[in-house]
PDB file of N, CA and C in Angstrom:
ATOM      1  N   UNK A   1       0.841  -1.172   0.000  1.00  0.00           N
ATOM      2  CA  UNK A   1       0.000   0.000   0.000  1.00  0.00           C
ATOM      3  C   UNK A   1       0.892   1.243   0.000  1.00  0.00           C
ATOM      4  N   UNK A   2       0.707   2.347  -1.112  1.00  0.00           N
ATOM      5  CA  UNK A   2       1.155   3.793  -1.169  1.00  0.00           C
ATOM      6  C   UNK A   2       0.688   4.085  -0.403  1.00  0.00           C
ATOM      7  N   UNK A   3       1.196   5.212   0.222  1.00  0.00           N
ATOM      8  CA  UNK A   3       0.925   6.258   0.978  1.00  0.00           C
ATOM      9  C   UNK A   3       1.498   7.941   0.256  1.00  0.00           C
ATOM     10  N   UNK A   4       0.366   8.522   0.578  1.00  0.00           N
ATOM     11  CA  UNK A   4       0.719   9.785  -0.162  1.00  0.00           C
ATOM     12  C   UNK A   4       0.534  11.335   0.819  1.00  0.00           C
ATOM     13  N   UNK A   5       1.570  11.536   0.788  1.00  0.00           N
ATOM     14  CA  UNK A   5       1.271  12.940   2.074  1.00  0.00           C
ATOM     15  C   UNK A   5       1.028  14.342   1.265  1.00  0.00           C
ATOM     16  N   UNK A   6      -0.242  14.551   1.897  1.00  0.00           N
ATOM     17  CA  UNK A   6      -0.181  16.350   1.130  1.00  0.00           C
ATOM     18  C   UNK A   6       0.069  17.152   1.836  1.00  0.00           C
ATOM     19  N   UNK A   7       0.535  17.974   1.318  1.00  0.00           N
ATOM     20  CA  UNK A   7       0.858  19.550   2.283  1.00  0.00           C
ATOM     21  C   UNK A   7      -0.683  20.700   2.291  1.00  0.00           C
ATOM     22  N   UNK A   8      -1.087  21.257   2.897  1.00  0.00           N
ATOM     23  CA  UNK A   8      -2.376  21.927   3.058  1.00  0.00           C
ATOM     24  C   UNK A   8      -2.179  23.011   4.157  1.00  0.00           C
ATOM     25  N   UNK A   9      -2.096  24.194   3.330  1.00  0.00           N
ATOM     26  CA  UNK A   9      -2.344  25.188   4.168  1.00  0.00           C
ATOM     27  C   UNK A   9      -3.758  25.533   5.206  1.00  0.00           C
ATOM     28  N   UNK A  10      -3.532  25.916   6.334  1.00  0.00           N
ATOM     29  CA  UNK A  10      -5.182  26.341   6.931  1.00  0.00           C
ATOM     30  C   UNK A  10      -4.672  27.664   7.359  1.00  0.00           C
ATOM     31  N   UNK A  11      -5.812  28.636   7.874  1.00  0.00           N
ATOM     32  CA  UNK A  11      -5.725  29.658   8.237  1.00  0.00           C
ATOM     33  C   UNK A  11      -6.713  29.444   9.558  1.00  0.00           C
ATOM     34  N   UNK A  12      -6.328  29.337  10.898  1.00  0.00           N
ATOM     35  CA  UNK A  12      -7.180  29.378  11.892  1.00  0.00           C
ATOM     36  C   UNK A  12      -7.658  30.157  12.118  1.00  0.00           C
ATOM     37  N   UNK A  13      -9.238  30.690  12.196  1.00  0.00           N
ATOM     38  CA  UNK A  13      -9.931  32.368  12.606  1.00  0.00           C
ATOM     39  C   UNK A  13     -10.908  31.628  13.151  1.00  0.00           C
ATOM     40  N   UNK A  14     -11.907  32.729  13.760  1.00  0.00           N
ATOM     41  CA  UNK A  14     -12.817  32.486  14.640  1.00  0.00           C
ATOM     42  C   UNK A  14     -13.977  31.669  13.635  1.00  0.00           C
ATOM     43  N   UNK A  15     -13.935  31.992  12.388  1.00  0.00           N
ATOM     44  CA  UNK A  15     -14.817  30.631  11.533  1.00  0.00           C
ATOM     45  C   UNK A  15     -14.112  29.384  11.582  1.00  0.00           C
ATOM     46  N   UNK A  16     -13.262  29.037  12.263  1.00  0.00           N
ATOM     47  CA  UNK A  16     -12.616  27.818  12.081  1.00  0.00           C
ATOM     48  C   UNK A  16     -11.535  28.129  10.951  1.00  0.00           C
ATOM     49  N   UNK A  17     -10.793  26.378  11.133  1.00  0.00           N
ATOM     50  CA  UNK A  17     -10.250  25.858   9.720  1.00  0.00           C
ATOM     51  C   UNK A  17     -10.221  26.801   7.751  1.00  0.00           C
ATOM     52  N   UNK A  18      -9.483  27.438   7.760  1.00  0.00           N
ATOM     53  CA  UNK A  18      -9.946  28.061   6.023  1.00  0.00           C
ATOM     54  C   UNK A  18      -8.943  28.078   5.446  1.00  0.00           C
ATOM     55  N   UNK A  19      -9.444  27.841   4.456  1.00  0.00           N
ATOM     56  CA  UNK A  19      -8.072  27.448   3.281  1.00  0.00           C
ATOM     57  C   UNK A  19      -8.113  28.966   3.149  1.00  0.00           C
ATOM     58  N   UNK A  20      -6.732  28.934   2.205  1.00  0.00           N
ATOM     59  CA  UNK A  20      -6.083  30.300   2.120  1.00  0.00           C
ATOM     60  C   UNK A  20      -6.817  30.839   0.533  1.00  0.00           C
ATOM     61  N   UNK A  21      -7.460  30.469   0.145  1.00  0.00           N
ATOM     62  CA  UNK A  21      -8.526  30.694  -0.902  1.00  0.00           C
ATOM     63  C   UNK A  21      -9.506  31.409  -0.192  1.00  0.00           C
ATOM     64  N   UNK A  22     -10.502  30.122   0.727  1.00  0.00           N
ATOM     65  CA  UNK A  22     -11.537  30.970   1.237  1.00  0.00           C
ATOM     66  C   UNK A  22     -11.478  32.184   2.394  1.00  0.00           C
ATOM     67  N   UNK A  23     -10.203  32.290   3.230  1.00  0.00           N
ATOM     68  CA  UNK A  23      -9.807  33.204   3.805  1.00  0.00           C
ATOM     69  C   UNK A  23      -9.831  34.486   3.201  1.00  0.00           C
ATOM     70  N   UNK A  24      -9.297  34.466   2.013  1.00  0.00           N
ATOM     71  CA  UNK A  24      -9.260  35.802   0.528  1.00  0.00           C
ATOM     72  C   UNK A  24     -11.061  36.338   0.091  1.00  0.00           C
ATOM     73  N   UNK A  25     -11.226  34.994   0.271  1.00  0.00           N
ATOM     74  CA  UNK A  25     -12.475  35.655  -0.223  1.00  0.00           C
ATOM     75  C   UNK A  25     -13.413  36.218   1.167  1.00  0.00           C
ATOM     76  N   UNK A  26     -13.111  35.986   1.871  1.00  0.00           N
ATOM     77  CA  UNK A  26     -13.872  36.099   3.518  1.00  0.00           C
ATOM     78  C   UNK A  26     -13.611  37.748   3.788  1.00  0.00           C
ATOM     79  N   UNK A  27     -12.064  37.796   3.296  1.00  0.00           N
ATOM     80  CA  UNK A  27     -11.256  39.144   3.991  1.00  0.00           C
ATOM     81  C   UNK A  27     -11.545  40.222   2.692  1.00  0.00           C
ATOM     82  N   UNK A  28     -12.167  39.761   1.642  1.00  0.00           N
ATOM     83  CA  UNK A  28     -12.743  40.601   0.347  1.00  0.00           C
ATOM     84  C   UNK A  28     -13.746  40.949   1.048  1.00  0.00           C
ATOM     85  N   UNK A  29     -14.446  40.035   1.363  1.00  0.00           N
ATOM     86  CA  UNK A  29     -16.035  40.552   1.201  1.00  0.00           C
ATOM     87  C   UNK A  29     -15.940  41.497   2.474  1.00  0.00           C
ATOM     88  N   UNK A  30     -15.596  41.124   3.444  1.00  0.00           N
ATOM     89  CA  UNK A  30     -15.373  41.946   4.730  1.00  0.00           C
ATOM     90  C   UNK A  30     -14.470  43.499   4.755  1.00  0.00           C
ATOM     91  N   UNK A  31     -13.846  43.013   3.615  1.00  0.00           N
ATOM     92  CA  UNK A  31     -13.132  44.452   3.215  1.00  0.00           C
ATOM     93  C   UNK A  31     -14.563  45.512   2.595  1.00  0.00           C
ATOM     94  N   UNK A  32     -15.054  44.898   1.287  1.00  0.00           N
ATOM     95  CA  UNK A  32     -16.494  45.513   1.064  1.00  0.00           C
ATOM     96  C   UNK A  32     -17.548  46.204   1.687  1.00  0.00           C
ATOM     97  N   UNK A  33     -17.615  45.090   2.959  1.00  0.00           N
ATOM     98  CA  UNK A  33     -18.490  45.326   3.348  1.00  0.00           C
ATOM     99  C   UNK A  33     -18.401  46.628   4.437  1.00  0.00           C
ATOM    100  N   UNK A  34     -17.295  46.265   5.094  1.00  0.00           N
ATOM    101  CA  UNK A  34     -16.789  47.792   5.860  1.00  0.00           C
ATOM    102  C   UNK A  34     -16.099  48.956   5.146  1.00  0.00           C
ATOM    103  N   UNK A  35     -16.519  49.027   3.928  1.00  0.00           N
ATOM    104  CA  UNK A  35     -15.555  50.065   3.488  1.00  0.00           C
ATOM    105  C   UNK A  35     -14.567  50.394   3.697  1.00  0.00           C
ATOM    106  N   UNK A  36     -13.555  49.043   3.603  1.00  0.00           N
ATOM    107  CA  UNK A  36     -11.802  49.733   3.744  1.00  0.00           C
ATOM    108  C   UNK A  36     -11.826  49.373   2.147  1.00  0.00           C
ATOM    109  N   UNK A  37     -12.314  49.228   1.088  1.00  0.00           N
ATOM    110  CA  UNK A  37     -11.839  49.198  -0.200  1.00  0.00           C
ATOM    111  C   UNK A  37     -10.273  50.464  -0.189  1.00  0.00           C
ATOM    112  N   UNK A  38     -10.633  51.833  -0.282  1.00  0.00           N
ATOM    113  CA  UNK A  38      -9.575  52.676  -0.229  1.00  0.00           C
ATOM    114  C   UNK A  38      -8.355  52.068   0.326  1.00  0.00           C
ATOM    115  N   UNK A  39      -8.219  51.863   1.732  1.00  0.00           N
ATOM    116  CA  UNK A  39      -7.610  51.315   3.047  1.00  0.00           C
ATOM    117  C   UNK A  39      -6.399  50.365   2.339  1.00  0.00           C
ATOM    118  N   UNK A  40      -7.427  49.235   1.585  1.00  0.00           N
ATOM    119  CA  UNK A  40      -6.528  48.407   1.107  1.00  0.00           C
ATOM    120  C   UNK A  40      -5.756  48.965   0.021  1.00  0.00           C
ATOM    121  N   UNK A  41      -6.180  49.210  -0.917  1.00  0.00           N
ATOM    122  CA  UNK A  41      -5.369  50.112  -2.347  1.00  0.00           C
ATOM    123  C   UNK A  41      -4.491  50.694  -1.679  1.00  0.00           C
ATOM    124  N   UNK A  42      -4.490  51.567  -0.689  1.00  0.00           N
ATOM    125  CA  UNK A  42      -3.486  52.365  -0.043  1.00  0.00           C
ATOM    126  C   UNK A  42      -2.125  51.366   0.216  1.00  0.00           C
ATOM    127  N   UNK A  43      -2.912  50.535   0.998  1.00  0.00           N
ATOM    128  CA  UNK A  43      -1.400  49.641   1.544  1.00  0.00           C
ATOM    129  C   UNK A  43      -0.822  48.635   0.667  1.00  0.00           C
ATOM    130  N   UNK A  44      -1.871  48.223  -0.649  1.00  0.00           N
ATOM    131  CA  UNK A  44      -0.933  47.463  -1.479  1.00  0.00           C
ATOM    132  C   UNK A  44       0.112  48.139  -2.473  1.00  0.00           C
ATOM    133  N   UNK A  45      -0.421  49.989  -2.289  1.00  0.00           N
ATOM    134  CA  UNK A  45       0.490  50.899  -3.133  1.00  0.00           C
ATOM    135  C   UNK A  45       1.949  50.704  -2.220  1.00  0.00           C
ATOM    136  N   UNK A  46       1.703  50.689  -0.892  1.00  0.00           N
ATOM    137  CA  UNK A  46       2.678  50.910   0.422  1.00  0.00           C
ATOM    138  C   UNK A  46       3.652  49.914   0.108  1.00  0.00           C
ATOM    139  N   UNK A  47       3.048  48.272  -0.308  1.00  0.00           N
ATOM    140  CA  UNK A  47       3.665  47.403  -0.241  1.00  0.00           C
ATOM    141  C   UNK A  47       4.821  47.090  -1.443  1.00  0.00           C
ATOM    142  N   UNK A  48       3.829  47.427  -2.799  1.00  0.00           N
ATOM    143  CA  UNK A  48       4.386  47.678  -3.810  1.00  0.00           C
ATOM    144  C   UNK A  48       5.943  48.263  -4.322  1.00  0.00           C
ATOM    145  N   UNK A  49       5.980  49.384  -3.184  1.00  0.00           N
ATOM    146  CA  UNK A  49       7.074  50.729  -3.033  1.00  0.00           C
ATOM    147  C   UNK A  49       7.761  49.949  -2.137  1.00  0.00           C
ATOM    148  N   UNK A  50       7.653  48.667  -0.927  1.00  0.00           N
ATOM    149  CA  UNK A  50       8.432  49.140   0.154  1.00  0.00           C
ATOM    150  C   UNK A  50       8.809  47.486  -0.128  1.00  0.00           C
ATOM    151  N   UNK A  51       8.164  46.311  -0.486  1.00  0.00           N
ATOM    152  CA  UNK A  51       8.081  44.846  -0.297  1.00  0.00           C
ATOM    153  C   UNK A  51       8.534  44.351  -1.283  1.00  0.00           C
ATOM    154  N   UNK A  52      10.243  44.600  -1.121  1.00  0.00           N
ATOM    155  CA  UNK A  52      11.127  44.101  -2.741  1.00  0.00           C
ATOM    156  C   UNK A  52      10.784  42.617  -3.270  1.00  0.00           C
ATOM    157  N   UNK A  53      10.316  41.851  -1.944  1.00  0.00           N
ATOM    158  CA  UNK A  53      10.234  40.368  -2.227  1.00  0.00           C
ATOM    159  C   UNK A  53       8.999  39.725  -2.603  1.00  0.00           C
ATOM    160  N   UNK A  54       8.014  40.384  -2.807  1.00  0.00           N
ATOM    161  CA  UNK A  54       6.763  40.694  -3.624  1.00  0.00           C
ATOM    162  C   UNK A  54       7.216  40.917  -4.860  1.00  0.00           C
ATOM    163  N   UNK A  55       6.689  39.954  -5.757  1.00  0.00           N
ATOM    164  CA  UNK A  55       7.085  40.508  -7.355  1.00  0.00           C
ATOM    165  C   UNK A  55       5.823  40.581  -8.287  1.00  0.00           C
ATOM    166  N   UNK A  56       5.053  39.385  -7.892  1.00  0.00           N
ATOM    167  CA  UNK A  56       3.605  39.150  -8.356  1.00  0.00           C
ATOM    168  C   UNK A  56       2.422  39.910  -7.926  1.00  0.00           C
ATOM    169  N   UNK A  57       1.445  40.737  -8.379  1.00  0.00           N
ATOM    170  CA  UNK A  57       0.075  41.381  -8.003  1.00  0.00           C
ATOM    171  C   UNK A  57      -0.602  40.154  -6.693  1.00  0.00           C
ATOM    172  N   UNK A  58      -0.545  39.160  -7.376  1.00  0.00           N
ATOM    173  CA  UNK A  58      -1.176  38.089  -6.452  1.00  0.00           C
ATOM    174  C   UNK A  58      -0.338  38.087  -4.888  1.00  0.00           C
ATOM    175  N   UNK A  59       1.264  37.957  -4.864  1.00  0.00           N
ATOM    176  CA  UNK A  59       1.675  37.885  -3.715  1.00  0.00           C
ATOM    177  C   UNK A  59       1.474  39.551  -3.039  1.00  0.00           C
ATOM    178  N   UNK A  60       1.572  40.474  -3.467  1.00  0.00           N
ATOM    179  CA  UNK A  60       1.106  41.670  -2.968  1.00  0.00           C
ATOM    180  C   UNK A  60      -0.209  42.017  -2.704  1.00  0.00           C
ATOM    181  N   UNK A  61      -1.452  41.747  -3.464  1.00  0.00           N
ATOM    182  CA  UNK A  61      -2.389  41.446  -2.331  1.00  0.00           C
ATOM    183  C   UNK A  61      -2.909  40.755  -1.169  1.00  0.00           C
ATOM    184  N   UNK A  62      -2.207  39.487  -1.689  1.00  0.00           N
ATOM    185  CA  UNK A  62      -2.314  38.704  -0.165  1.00  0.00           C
ATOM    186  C   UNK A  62      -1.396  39.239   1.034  1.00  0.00           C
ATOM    187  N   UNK A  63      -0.510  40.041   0.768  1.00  0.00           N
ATOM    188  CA  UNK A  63       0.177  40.129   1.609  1.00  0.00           C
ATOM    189  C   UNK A  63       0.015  41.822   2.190  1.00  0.00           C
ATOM    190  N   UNK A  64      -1.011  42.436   1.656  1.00  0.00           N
ATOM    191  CA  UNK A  64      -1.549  43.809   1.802  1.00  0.00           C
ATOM    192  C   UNK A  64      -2.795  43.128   3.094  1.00  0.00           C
ATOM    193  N   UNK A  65      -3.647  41.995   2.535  1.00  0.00           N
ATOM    194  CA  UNK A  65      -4.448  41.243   3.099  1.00  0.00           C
ATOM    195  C   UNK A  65      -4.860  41.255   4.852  1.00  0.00           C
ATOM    196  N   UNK A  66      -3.179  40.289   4.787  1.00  0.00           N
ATOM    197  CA  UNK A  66      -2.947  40.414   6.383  1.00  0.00           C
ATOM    198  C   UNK A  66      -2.651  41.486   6.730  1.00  0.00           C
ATOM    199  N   UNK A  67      -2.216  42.812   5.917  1.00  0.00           N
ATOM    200  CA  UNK A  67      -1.555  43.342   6.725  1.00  0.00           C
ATOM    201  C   UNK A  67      -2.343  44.596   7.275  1.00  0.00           C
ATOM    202  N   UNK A  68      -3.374  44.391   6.145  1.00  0.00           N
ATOM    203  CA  UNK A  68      -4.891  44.885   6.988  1.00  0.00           C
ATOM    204  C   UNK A  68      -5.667  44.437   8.270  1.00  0.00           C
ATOM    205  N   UNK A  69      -5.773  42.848   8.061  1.00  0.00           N
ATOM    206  CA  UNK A  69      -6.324  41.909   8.792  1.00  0.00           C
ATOM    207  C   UNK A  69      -5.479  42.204   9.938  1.00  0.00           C
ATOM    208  N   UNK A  70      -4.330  41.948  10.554  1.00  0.00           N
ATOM    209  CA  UNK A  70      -3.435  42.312  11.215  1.00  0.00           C
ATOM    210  C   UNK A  70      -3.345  43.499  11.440  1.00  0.00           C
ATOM    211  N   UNK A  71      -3.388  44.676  11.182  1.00  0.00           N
ATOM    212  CA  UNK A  71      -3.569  45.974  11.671  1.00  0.00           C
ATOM    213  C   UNK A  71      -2.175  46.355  11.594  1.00  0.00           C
ATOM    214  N   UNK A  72      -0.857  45.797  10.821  1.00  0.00           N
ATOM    215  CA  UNK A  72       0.595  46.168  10.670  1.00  0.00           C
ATOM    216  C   UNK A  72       1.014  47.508  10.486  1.00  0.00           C
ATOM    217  N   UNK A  73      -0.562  48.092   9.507  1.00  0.00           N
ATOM    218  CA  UNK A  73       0.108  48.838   8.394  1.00  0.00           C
ATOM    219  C   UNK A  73      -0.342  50.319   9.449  1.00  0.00           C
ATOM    220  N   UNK A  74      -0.562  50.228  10.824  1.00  0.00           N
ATOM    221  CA  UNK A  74      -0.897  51.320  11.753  1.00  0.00           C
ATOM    222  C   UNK A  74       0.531  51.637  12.468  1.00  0.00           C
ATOM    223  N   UNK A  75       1.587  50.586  12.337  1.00  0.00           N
ATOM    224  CA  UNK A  75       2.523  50.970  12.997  1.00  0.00           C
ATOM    225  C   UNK A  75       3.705  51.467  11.924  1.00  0.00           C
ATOM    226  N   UNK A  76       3.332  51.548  10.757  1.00  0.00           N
ATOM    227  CA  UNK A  76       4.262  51.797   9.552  1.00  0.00           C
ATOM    228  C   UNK A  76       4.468  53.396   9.416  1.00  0.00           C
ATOM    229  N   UNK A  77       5.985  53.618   9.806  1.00  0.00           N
ATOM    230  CA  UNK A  77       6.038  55.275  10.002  1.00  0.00           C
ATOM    231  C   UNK A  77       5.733  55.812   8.774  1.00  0.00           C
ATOM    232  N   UNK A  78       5.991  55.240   8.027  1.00  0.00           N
ATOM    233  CA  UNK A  78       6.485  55.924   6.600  1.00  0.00           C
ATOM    234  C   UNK A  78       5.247  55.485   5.706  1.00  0.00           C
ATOM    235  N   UNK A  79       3.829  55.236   6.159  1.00  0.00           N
ATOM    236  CA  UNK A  79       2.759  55.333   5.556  1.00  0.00           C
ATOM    237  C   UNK A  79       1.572  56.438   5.786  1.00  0.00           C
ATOM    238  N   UNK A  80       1.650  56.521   4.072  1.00  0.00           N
ATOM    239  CA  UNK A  80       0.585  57.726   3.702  1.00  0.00           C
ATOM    240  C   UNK A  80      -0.694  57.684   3.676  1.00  0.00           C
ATOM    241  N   UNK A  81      -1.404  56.418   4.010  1.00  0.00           N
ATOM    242  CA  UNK A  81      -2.386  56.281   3.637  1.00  0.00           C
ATOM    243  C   UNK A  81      -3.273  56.765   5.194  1.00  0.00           C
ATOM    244  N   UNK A  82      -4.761  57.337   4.947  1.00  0.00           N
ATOM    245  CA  UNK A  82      -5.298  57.397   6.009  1.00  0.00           C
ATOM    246  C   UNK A  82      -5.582  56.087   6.818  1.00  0.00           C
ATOM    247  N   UNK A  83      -5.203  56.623   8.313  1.00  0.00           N
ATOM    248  CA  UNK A  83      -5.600  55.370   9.427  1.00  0.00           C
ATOM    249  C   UNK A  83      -7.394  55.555  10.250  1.00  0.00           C
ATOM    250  N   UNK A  84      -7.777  54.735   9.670  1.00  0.00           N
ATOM    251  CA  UNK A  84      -9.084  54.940   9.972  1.00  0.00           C
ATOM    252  C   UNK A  84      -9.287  54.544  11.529  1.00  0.00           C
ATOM    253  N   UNK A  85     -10.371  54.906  12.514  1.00  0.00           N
ATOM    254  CA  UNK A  85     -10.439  54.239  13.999  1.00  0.00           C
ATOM    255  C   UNK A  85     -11.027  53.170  13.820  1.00  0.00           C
ATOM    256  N   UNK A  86     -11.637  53.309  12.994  1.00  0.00           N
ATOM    257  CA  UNK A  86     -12.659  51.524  12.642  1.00  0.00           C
ATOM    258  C   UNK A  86     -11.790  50.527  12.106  1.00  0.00           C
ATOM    259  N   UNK A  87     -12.150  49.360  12.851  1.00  0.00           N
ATOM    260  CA  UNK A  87     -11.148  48.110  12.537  1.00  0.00           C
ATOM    261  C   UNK A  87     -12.153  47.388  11.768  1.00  0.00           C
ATOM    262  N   UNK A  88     -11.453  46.067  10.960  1.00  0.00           N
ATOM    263  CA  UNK A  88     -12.007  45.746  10.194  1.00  0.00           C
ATOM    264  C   UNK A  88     -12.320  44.378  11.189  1.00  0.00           C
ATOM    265  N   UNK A  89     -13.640  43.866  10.542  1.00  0.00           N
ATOM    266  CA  UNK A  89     -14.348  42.250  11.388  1.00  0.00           C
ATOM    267  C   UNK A  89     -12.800  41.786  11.614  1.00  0.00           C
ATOM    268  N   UNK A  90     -12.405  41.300  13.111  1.00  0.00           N
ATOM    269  CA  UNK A  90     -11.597  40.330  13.239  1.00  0.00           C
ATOM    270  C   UNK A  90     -11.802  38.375  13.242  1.00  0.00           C
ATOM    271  N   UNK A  91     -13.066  38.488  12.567  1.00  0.00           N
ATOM    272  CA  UNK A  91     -13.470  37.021  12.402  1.00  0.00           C
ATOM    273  C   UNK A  91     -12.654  36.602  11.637  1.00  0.00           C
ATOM    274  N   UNK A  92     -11.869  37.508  10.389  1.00  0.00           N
ATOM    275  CA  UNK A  92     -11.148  36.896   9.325  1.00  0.00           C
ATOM    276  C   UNK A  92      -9.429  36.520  10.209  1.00  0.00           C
ATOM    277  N   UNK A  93      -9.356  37.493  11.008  1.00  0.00           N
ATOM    278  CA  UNK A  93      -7.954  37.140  11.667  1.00  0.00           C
ATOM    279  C   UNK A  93      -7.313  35.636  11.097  1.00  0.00           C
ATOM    280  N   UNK A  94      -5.702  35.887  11.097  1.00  0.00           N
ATOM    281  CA  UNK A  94      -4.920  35.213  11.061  1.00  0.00           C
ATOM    282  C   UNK A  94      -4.430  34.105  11.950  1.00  0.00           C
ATOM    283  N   UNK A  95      -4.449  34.631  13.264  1.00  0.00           N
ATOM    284  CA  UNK A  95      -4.603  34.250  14.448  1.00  0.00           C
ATOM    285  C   UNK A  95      -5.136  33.494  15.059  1.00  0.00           C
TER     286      UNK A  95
END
């Protein structure tokens, strides 16, 4: 008998278990729905300029993602973008 091991990312949040697909789409709609649309554009411009190891659109939004979800981009001196007081649902958290 084979045996075959897969590798599988999860993202633990307060919905449980989420693949890193449905996490994207969780932290979209939640972006939508609270109006950080701007918020995010801002910090994937941030990331764009500052995240040499980002080369792909795809790895720079995911990685704008968390850094919304995470609240990173509040301690970033050298960002222009407005810091809003409203946080976004932490159901999507990383965490």
């Amino acid at each position: 008998m084979k045996y075959k091991i897969i590798f599988q990312e999860f993202y633990e949040t307060d919905l449980g278990e989420l693949l890193p697909e449905e996490w994207r789409k969780q932290v979209m709609a939640a972006v939508g729905e609270n109006g950080k649309t701007d918020l995010l554009e801002q910090i994937k411009d941030h990331c764009r300029k500052h995240c040499a190891w980002l080369h792909k659109e795809e790895e720079i939004e995911e990685y704008a993602l968390e850094c919304l979800v995470d609240e990173a981009y509040l301690y970033w001196k050298d960002f222009g973008g407005k810091v809003d007081e409203q946080r976004l649902l932490h159901y999507v958290s990383t965490e």
